[in-house]
PDB file of N, CA and C in Angstrom:
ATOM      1  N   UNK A   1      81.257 116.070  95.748  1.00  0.00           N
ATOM      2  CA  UNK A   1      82.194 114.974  95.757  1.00  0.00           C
ATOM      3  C   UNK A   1      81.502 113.677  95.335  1.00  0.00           C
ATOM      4  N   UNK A   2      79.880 113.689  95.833  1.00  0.00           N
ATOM      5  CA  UNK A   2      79.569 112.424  95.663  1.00  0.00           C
ATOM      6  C   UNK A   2      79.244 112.167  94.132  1.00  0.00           C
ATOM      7  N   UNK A   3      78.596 113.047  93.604  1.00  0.00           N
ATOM      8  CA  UNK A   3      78.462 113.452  91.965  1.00  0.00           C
ATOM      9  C   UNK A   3      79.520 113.057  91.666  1.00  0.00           C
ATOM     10  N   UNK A   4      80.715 113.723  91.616  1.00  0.00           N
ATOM     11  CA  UNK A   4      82.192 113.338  90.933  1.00  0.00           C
ATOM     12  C   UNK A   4      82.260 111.999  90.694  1.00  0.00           C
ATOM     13  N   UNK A   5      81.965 111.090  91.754  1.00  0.00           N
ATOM     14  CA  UNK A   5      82.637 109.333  92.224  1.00  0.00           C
ATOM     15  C   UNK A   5      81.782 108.792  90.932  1.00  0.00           C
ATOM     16  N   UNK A   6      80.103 109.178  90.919  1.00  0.00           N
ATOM     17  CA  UNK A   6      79.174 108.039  90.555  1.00  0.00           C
ATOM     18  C   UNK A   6      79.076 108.996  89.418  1.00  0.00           C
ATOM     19  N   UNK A   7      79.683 110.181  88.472  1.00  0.00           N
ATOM     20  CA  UNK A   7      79.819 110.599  87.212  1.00  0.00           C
ATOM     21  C   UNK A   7      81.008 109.228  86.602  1.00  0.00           C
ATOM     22  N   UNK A   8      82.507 109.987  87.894  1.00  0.00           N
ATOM     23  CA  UNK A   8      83.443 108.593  87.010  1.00  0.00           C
ATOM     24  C   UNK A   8      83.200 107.041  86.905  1.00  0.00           C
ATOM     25  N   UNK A   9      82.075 106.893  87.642  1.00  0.00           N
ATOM     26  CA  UNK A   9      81.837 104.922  87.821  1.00  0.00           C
ATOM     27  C   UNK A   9      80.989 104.856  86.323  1.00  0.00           C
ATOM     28  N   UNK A  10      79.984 106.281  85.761  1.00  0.00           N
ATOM     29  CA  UNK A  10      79.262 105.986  85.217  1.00  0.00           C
ATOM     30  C   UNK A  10      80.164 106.193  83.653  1.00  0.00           C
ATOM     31  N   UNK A  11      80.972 107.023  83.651  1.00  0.00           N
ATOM     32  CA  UNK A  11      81.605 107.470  82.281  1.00  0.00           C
ATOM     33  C   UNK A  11      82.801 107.296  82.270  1.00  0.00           C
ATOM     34  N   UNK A  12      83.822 106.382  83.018  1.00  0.00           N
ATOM     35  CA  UNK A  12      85.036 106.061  82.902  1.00  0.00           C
ATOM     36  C   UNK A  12      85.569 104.287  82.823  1.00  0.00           C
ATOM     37  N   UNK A  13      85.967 104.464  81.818  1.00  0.00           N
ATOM     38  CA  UNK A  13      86.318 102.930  81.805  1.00  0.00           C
ATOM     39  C   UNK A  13      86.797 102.320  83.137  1.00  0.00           C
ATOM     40  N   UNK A  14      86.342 100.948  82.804  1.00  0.00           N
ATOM     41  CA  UNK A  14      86.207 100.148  84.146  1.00  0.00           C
ATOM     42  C   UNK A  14      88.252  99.648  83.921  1.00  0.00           C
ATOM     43  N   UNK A  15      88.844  99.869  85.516  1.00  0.00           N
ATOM     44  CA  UNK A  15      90.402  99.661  85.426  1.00  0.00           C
ATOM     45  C   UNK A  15      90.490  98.310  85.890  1.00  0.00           C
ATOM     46  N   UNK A  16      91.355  97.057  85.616  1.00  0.00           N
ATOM     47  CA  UNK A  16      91.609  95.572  86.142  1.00  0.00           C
ATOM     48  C   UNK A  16      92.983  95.890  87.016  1.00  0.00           C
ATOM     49  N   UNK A  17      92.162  95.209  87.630  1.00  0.00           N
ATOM     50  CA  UNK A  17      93.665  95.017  89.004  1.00  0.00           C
ATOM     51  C   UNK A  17      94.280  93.284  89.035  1.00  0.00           C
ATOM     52  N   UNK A  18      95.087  92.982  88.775  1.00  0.00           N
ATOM     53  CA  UNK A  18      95.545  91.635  89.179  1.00  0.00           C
ATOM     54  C   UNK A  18      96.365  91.657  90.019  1.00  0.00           C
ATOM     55  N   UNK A  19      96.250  90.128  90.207  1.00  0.00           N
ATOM     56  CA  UNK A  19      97.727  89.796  91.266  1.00  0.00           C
ATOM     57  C   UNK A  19      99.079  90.134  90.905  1.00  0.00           C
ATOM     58  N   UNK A  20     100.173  90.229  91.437  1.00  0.00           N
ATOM     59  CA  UNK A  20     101.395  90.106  91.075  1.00  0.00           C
ATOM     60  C   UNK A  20     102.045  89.466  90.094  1.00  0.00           C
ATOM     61  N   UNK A  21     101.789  88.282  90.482  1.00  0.00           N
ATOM     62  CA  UNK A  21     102.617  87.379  89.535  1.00  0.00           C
ATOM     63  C   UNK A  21     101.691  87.328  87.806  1.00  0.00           C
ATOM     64  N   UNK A  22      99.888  87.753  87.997  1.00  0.00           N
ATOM     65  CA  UNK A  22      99.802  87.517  86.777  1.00  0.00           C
ATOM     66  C   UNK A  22     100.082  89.452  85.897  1.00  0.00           C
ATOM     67  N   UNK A  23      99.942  89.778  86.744  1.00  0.00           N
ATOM     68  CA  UNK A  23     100.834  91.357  86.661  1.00  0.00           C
ATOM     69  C   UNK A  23     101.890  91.396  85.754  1.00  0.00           C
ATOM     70  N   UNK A  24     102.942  90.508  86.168  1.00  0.00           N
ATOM     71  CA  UNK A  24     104.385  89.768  85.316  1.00  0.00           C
ATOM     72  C   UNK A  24     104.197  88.933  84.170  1.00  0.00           C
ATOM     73  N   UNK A  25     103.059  88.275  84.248  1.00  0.00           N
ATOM     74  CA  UNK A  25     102.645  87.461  83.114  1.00  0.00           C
ATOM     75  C   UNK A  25     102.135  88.435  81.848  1.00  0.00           C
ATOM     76  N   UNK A  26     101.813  89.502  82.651  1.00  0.00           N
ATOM     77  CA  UNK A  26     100.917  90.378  81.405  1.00  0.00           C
ATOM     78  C   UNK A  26     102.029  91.115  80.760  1.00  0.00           C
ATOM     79  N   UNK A  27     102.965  91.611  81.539  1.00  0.00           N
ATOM     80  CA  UNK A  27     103.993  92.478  80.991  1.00  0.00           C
ATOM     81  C   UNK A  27     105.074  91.553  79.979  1.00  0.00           C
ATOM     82  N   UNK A  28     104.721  90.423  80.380  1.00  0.00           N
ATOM     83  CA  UNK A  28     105.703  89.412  79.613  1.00  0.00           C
ATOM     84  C   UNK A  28     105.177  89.350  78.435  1.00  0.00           C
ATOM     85  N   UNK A  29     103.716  88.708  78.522  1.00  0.00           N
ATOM     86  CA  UNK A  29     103.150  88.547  76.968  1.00  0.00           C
ATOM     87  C   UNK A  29     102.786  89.731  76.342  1.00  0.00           C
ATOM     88  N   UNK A  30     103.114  91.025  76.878  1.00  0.00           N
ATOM     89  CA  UNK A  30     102.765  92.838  76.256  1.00  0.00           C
ATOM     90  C   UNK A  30     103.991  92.044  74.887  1.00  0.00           C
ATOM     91  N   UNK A  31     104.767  91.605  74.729  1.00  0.00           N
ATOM     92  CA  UNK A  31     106.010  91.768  73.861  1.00  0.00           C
ATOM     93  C   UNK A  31     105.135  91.031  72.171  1.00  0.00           C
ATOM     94  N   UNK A  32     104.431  90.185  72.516  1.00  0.00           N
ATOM     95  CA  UNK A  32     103.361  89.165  71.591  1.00  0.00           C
ATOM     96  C   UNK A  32     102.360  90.090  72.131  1.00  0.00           C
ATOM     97  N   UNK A  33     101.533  91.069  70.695  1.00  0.00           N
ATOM     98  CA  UNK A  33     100.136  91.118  71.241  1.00  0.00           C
ATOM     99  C   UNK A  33      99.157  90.236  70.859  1.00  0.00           C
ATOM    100  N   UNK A  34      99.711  89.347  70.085  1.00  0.00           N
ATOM    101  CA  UNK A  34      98.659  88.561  69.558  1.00  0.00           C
ATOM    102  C   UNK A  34      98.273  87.576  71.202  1.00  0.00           C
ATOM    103  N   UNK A  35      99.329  87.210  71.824  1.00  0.00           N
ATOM    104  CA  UNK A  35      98.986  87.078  73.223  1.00  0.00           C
ATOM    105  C   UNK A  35      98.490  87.397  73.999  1.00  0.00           C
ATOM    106  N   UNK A  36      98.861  88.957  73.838  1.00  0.00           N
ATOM    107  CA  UNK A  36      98.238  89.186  74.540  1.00  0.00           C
ATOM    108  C   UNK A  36      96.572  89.905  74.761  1.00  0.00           C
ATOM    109  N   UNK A  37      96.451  89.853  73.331  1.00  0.00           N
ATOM    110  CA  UNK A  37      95.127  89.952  73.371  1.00  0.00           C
ATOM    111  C   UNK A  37      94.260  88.850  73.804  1.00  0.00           C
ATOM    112  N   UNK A  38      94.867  87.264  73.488  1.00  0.00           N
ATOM    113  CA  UNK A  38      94.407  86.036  74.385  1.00  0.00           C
ATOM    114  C   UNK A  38      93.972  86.029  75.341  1.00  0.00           C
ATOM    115  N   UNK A  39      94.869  86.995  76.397  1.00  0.00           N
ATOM    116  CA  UNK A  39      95.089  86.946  77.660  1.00  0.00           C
ATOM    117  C   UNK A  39      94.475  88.551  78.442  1.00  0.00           C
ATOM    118  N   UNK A  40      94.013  89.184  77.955  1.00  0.00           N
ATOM    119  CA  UNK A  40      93.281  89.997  78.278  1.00  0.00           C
ATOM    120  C   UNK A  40      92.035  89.716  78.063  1.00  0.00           C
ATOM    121  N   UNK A  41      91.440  89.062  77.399  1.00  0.00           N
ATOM    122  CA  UNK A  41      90.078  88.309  76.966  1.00  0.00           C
ATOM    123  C   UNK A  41      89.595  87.523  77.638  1.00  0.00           C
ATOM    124  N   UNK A  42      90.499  87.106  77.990  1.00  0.00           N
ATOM    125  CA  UNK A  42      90.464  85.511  79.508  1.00  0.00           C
ATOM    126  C   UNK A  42      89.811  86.239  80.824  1.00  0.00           C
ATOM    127  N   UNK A  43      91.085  87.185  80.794  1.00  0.00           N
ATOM    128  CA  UNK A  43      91.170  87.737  82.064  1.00  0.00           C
ATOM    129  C   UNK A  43      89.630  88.839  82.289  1.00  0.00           C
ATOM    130  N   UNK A  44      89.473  89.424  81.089  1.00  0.00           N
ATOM    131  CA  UNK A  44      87.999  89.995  81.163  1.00  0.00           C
ATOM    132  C   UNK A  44      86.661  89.020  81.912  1.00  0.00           C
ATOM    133  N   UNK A  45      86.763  88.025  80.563  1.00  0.00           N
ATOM    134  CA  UNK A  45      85.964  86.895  80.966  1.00  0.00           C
ATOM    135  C   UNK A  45      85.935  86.530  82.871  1.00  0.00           C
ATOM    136  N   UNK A  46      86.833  86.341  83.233  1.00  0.00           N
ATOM    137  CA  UNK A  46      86.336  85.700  84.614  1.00  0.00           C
ATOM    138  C   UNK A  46      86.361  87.226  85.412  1.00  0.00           C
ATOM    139  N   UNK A  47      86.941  87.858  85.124  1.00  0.00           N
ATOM    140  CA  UNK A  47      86.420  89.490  85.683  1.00  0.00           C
ATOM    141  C   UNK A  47      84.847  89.446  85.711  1.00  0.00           C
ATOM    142  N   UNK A  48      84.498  89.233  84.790  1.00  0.00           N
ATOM    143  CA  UNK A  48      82.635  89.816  84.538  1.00  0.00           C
ATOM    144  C   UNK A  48      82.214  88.382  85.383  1.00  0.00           C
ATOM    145  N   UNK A  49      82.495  87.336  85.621  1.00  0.00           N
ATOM    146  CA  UNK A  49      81.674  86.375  85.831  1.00  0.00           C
ATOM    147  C   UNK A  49      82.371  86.544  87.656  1.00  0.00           C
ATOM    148  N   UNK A  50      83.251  86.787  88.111  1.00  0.00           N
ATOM    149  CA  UNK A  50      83.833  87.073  89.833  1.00  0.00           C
ATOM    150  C   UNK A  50      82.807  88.246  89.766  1.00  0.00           C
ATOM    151  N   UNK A  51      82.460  89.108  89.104  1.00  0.00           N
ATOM    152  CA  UNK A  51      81.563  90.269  89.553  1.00  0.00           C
ATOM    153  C   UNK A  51      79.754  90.342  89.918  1.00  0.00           C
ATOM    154  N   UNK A  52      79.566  89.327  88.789  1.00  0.00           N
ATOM    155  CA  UNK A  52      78.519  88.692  88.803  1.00  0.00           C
ATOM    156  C   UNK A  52      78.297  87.865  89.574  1.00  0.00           C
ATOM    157  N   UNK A  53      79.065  87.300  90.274  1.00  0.00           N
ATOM    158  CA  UNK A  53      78.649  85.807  91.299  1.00  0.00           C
ATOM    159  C   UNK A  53      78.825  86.864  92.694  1.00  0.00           C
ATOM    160  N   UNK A  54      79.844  88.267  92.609  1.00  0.00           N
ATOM    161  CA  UNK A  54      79.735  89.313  93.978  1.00  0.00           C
ATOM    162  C   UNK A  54      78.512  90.387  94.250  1.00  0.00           C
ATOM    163  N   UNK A  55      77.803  90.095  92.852  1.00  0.00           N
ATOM    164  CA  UNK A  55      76.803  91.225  93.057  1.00  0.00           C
ATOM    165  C   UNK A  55      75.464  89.965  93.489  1.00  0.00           C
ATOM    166  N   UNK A  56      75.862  88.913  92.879  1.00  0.00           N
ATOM    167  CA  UNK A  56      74.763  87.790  92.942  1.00  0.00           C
ATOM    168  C   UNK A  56      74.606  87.578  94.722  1.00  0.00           C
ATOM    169  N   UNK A  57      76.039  87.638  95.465  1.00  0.00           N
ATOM    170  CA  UNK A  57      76.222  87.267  96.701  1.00  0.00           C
ATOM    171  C   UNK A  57      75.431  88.574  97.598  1.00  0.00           C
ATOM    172  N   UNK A  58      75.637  89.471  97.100  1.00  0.00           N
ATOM    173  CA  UNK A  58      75.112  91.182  97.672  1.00  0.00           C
ATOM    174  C   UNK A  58      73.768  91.196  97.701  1.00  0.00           C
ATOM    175  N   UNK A  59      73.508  90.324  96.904  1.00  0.00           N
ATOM    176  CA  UNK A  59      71.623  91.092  96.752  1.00  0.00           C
ATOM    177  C   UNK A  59      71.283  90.002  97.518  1.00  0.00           C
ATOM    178  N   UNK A  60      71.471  88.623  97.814  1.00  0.00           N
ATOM    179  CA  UNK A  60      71.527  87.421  98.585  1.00  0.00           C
ATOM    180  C   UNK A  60      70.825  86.537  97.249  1.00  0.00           C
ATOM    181  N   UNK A  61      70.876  86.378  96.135  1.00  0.00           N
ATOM    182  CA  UNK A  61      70.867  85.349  95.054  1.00  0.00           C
ATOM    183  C   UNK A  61      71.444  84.531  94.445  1.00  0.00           C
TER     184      UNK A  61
END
């Protein structure tokens, strides 16, 4: 089981979870992808940098 978890962390794309309301925002601008490629780019961006300041907080740095 434990193999299974840290095979899929290592070989499965990483999934984004948002809030609700920007949940609605995304499905809104799905209709424009030129939007929404804007807005998935954004949303990457502070993804990697909230992850980085949680792993920064974990190790105590």
């Amino acid at each position: 089981m434990a193999r299974a978890i840290v095979d899929a962390l290592v070989k499965k794309p990483r999934e984004v979870t948002v809030p609700a309301f920007q949940g609605w925002l995304l499905r809104a601008f799905g209709a424009f992808v030129w939007i929404m490629r804007i807005v998935l780019a954004d949303l990457e961006k502070h993804g990697r940098k909230n992850l980085a300041a949680h792993r920064a907080r974990q190790t105590g740095g």
